[in-house]
PDB file of N, CA and C in Angstrom:
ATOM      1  N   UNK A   1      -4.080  25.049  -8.564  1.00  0.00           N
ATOM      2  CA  UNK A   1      -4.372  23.980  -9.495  1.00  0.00           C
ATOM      3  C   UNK A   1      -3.206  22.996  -9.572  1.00  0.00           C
ATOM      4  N   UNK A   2      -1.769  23.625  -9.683  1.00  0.00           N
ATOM      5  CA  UNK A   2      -0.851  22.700  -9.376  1.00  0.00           C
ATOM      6  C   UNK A   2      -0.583  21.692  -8.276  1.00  0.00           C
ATOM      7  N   UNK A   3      -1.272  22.164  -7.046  1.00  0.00           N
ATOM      8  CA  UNK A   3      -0.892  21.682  -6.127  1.00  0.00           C
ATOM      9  C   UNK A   3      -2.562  20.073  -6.301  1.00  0.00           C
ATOM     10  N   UNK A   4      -2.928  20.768  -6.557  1.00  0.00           N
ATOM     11  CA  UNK A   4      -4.140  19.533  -6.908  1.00  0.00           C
ATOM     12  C   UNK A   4      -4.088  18.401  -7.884  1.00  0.00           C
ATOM     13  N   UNK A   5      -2.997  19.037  -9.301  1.00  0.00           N
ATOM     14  CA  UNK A   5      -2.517  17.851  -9.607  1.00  0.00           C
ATOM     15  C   UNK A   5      -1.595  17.119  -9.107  1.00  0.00           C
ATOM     16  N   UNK A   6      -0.432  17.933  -8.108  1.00  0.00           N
ATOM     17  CA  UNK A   6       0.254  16.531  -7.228  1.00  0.00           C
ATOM     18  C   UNK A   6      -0.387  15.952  -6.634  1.00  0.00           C
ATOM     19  N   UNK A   7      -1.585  16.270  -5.680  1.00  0.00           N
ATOM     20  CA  UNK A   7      -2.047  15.508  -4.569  1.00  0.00           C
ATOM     21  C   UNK A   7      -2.729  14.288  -5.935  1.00  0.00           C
ATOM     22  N   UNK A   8      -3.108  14.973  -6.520  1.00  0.00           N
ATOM     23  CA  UNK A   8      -4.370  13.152  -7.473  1.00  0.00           C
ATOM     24  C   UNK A   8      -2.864  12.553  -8.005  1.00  0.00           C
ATOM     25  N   UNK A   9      -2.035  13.362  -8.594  1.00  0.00           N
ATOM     26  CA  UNK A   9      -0.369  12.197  -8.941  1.00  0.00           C
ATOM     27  C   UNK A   9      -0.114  11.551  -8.246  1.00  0.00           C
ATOM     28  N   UNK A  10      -0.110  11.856  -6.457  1.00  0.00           N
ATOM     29  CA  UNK A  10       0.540  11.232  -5.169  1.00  0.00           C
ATOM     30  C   UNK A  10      -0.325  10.227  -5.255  1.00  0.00           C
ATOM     31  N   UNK A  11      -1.720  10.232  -5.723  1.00  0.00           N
ATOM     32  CA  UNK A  11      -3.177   9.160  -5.186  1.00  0.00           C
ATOM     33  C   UNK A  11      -2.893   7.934  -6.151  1.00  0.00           C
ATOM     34  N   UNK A  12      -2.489   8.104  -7.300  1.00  0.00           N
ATOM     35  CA  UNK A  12      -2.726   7.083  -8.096  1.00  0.00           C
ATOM     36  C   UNK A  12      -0.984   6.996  -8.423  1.00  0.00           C
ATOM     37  N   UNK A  13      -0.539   7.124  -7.550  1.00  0.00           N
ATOM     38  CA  UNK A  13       0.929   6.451  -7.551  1.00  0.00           C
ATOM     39  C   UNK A  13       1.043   4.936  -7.679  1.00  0.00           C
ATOM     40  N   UNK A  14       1.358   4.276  -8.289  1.00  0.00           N
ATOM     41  CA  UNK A  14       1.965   2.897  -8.073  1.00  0.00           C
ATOM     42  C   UNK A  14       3.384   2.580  -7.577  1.00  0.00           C
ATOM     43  N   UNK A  15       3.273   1.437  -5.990  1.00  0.00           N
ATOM     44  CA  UNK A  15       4.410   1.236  -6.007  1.00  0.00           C
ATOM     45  C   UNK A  15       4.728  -0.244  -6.418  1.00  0.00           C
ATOM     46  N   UNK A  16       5.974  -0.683  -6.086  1.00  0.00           N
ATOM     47  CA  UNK A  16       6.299  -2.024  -6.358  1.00  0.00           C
ATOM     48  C   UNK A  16       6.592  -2.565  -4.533  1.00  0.00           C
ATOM     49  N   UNK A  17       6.234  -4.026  -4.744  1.00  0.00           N
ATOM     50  CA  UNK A  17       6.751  -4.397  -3.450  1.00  0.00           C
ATOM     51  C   UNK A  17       7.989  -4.296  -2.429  1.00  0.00           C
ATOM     52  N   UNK A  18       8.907  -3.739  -3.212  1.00  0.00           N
ATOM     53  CA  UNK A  18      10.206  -3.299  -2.173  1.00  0.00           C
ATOM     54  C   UNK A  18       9.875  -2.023  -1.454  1.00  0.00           C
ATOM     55  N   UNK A  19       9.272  -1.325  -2.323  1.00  0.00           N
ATOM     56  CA  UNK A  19       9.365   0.556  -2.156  1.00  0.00           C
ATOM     57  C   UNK A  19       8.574   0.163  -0.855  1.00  0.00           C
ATOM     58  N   UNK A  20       7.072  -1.098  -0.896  1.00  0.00           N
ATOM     59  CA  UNK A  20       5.915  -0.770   0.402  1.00  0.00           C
ATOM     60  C   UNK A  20       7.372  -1.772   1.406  1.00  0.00           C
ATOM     61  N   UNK A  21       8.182  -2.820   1.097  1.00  0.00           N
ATOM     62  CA  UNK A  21       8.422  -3.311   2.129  1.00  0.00           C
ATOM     63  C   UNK A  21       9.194  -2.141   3.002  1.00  0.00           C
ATOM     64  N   UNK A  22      10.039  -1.498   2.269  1.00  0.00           N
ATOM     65  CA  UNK A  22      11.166  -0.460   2.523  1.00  0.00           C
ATOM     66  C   UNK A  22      10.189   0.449   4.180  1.00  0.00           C
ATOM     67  N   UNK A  23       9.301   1.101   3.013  1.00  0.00           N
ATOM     68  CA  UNK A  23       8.388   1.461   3.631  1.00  0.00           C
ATOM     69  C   UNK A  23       7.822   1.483   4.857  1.00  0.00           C
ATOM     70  N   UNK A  24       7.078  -0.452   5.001  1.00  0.00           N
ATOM     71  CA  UNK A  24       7.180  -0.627   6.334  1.00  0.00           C
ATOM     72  C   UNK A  24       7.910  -1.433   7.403  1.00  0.00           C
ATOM     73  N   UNK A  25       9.208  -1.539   6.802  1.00  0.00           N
ATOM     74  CA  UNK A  25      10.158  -1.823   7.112  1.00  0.00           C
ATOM     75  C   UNK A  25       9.795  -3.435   7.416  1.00  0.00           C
ATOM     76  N   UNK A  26       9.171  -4.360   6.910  1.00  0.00           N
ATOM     77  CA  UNK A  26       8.868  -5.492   7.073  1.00  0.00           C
ATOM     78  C   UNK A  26       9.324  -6.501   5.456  1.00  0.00           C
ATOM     79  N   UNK A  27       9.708  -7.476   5.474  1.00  0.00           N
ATOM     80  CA  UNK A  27      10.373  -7.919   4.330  1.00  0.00           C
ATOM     81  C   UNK A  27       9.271  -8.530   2.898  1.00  0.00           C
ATOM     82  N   UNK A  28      10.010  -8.419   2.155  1.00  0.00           N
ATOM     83  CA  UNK A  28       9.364  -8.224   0.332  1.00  0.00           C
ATOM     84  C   UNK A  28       8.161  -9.701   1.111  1.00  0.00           C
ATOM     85  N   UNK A  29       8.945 -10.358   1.536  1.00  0.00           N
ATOM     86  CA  UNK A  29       7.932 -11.785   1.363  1.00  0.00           C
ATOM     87  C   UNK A  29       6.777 -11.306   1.921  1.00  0.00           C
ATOM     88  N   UNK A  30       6.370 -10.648   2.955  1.00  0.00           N
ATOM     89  CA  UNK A  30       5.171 -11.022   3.569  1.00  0.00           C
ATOM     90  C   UNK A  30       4.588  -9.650   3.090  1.00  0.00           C
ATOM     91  N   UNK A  31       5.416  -8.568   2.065  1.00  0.00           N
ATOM     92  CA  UNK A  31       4.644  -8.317   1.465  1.00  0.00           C
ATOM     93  C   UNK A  31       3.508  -9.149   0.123  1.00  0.00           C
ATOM     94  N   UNK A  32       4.554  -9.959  -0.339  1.00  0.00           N
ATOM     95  CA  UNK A  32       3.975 -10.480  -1.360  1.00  0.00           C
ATOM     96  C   UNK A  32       2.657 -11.222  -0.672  1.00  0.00           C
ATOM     97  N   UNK A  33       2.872 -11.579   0.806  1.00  0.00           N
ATOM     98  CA  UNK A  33       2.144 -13.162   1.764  1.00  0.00           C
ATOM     99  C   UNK A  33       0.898 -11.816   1.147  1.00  0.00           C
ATOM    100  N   UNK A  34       0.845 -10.606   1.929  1.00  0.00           N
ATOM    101  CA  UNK A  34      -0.262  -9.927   2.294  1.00  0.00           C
ATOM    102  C   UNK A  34      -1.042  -9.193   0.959  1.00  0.00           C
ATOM    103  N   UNK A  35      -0.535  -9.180   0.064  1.00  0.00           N
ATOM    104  CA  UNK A  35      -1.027  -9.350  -1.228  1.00  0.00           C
ATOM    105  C   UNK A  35      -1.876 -10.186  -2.141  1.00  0.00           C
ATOM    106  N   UNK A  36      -1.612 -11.538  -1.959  1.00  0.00           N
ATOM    107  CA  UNK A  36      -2.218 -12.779  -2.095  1.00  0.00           C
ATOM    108  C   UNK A  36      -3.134 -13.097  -1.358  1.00  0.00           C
ATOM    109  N   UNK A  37      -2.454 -12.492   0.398  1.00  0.00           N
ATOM    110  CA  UNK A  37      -4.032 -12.975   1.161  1.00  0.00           C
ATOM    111  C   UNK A  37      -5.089 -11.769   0.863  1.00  0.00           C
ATOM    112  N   UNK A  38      -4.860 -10.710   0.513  1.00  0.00           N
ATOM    113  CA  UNK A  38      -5.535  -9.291   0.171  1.00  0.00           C
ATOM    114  C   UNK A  38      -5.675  -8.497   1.211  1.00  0.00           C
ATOM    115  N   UNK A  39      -4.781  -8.429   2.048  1.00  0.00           N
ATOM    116  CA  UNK A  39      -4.595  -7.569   3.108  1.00  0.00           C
ATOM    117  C   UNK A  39      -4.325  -5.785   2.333  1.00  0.00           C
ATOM    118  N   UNK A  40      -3.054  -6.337   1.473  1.00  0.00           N
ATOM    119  CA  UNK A  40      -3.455  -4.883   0.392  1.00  0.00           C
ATOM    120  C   UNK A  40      -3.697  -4.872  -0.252  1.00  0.00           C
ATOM    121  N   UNK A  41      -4.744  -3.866  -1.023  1.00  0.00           N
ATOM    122  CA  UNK A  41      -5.072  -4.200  -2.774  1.00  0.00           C
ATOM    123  C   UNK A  41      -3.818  -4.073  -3.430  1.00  0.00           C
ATOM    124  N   UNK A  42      -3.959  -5.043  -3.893  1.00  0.00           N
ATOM    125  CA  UNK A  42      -2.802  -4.940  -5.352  1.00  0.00           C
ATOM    126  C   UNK A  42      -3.125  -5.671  -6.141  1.00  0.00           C
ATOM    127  N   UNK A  43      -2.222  -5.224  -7.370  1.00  0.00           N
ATOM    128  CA  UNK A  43      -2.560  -5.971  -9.152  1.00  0.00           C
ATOM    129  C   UNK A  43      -1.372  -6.805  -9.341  1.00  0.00           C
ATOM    130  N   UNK A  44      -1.233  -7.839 -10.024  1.00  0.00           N
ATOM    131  CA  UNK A  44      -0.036  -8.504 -10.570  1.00  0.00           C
ATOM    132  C   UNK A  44      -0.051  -8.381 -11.618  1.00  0.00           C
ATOM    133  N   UNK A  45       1.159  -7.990 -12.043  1.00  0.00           N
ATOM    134  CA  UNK A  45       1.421  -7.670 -13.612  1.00  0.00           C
ATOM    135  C   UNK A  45       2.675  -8.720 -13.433  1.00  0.00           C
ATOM    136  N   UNK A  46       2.294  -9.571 -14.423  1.00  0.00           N
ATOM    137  CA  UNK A  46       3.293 -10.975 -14.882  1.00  0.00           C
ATOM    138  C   UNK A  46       3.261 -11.227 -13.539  1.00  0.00           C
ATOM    139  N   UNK A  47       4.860 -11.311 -13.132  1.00  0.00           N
ATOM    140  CA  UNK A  47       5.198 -11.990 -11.668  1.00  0.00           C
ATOM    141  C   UNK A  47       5.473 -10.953 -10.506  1.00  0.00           C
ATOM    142  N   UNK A  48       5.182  -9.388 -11.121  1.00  0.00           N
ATOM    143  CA  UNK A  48       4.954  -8.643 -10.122  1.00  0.00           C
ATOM    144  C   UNK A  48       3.571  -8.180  -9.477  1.00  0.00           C
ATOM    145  N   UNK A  49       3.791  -7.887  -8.435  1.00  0.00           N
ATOM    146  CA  UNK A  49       2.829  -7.049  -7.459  1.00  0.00           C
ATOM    147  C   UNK A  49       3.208  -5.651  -7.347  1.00  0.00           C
ATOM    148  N   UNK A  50       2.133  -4.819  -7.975  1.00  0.00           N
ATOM    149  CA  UNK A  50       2.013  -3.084  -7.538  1.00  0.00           C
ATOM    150  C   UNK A  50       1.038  -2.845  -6.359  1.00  0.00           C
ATOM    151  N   UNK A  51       0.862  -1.783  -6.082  1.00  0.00           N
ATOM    152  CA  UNK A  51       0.489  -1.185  -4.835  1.00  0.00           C
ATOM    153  C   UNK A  51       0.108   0.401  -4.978  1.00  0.00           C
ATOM    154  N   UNK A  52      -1.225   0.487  -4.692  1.00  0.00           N
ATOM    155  CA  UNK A  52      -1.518   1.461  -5.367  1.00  0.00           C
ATOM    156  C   UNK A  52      -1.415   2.553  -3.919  1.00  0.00           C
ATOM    157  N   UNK A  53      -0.556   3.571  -3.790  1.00  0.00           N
ATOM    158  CA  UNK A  53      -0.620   4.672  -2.824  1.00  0.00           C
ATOM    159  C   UNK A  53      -1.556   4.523  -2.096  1.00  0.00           C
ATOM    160  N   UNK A  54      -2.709   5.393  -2.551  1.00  0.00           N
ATOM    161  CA  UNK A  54      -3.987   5.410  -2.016  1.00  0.00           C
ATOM    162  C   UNK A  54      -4.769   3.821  -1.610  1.00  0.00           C
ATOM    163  N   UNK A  55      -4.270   2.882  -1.614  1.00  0.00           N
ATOM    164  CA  UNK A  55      -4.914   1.889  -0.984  1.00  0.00           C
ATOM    165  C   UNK A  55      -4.432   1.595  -0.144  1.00  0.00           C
ATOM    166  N   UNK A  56      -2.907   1.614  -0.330  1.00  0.00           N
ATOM    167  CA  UNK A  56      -1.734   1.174   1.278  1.00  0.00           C
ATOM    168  C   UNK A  56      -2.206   2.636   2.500  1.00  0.00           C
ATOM    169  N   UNK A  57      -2.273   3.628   2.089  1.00  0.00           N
ATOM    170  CA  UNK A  57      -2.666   4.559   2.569  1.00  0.00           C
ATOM    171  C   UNK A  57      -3.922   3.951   3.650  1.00  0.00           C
ATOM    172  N   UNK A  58      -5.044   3.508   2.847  1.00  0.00           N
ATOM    173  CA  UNK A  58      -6.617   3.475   3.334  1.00  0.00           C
ATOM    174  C   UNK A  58      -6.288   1.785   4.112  1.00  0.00           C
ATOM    175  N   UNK A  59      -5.325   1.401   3.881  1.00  0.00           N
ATOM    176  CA  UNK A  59      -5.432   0.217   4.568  1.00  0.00           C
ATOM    177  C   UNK A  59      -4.758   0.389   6.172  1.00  0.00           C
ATOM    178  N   UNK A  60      -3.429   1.069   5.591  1.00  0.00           N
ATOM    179  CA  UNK A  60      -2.924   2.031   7.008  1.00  0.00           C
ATOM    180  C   UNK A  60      -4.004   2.327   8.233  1.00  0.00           C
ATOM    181  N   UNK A  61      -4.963   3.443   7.575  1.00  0.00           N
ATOM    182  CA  UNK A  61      -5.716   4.056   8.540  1.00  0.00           C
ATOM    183  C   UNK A  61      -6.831   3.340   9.161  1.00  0.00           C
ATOM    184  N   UNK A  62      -7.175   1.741   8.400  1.00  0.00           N
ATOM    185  CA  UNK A  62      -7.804   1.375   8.759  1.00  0.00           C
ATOM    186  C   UNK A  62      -7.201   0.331   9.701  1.00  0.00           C
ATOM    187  N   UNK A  63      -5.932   0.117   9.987  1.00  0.00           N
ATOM    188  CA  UNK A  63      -5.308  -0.825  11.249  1.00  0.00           C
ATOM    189  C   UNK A  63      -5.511  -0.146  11.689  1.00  0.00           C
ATOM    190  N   UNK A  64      -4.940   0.946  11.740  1.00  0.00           N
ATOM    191  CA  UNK A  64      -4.489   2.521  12.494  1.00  0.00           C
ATOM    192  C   UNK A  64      -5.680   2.623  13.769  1.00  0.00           C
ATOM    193  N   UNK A  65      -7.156   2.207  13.044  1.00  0.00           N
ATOM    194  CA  UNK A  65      -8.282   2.611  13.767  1.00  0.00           C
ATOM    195  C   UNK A  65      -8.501   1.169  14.779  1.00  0.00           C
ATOM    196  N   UNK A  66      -8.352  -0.005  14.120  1.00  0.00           N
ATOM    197  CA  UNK A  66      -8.426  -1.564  14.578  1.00  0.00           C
ATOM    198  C   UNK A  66      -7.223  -1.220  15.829  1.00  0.00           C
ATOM    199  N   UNK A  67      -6.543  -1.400  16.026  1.00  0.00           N
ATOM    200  CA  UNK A  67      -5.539  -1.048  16.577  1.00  0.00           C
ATOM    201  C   UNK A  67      -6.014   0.178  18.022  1.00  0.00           C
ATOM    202  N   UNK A  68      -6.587   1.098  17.514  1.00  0.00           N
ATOM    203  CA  UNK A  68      -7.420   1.609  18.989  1.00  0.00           C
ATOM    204  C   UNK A  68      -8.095   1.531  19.744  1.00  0.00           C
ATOM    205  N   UNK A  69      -9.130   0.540  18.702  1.00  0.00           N
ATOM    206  CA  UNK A  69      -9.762   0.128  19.751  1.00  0.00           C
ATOM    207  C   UNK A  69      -9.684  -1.042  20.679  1.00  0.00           C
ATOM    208  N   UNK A  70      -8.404  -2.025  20.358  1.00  0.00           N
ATOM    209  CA  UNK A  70      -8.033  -2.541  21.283  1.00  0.00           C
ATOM    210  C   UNK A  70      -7.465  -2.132  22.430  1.00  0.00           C
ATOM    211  N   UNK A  71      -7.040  -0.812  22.559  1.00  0.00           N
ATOM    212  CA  UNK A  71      -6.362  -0.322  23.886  1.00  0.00           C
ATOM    213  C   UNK A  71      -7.768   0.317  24.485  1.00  0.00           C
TER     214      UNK A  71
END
């Protein structure tokens, strides 16, 4: 049961835009670019952008798949 509440804690994690740039090693701006264009879901609270785990996750796997079938 413990281990089931980390995995739903890990799901509905929020990050902030440094933690995803850090992340994918690509800079805060074009996180913010890809936010605005809605490449990732995210919320703005005031003048920030969060990032919800589980969506950077599902957006991942879905280049992940775009991405194969070009080769």
């Amino acid at each position: 049961m413990a281990t089931q509440n980390k995995e739903q804690s890990l799901k509905n994690e929020v990050l902030t835009v440094k933690e995803v740039a850090n992340y994918l090693r690509v800079s805060r701006v074009t996180i913010w670019r890809w936010c605005k264009q809605g490449v990732i879901p995210a919320s703005q609270v005031g003048r920030s952008w969060r990032i919800r785990r589980d969506d950077l996750v599902q957006v991942l796997d879905d280049s992940r798949i775009e991405t194969m079938d070009l080769v």
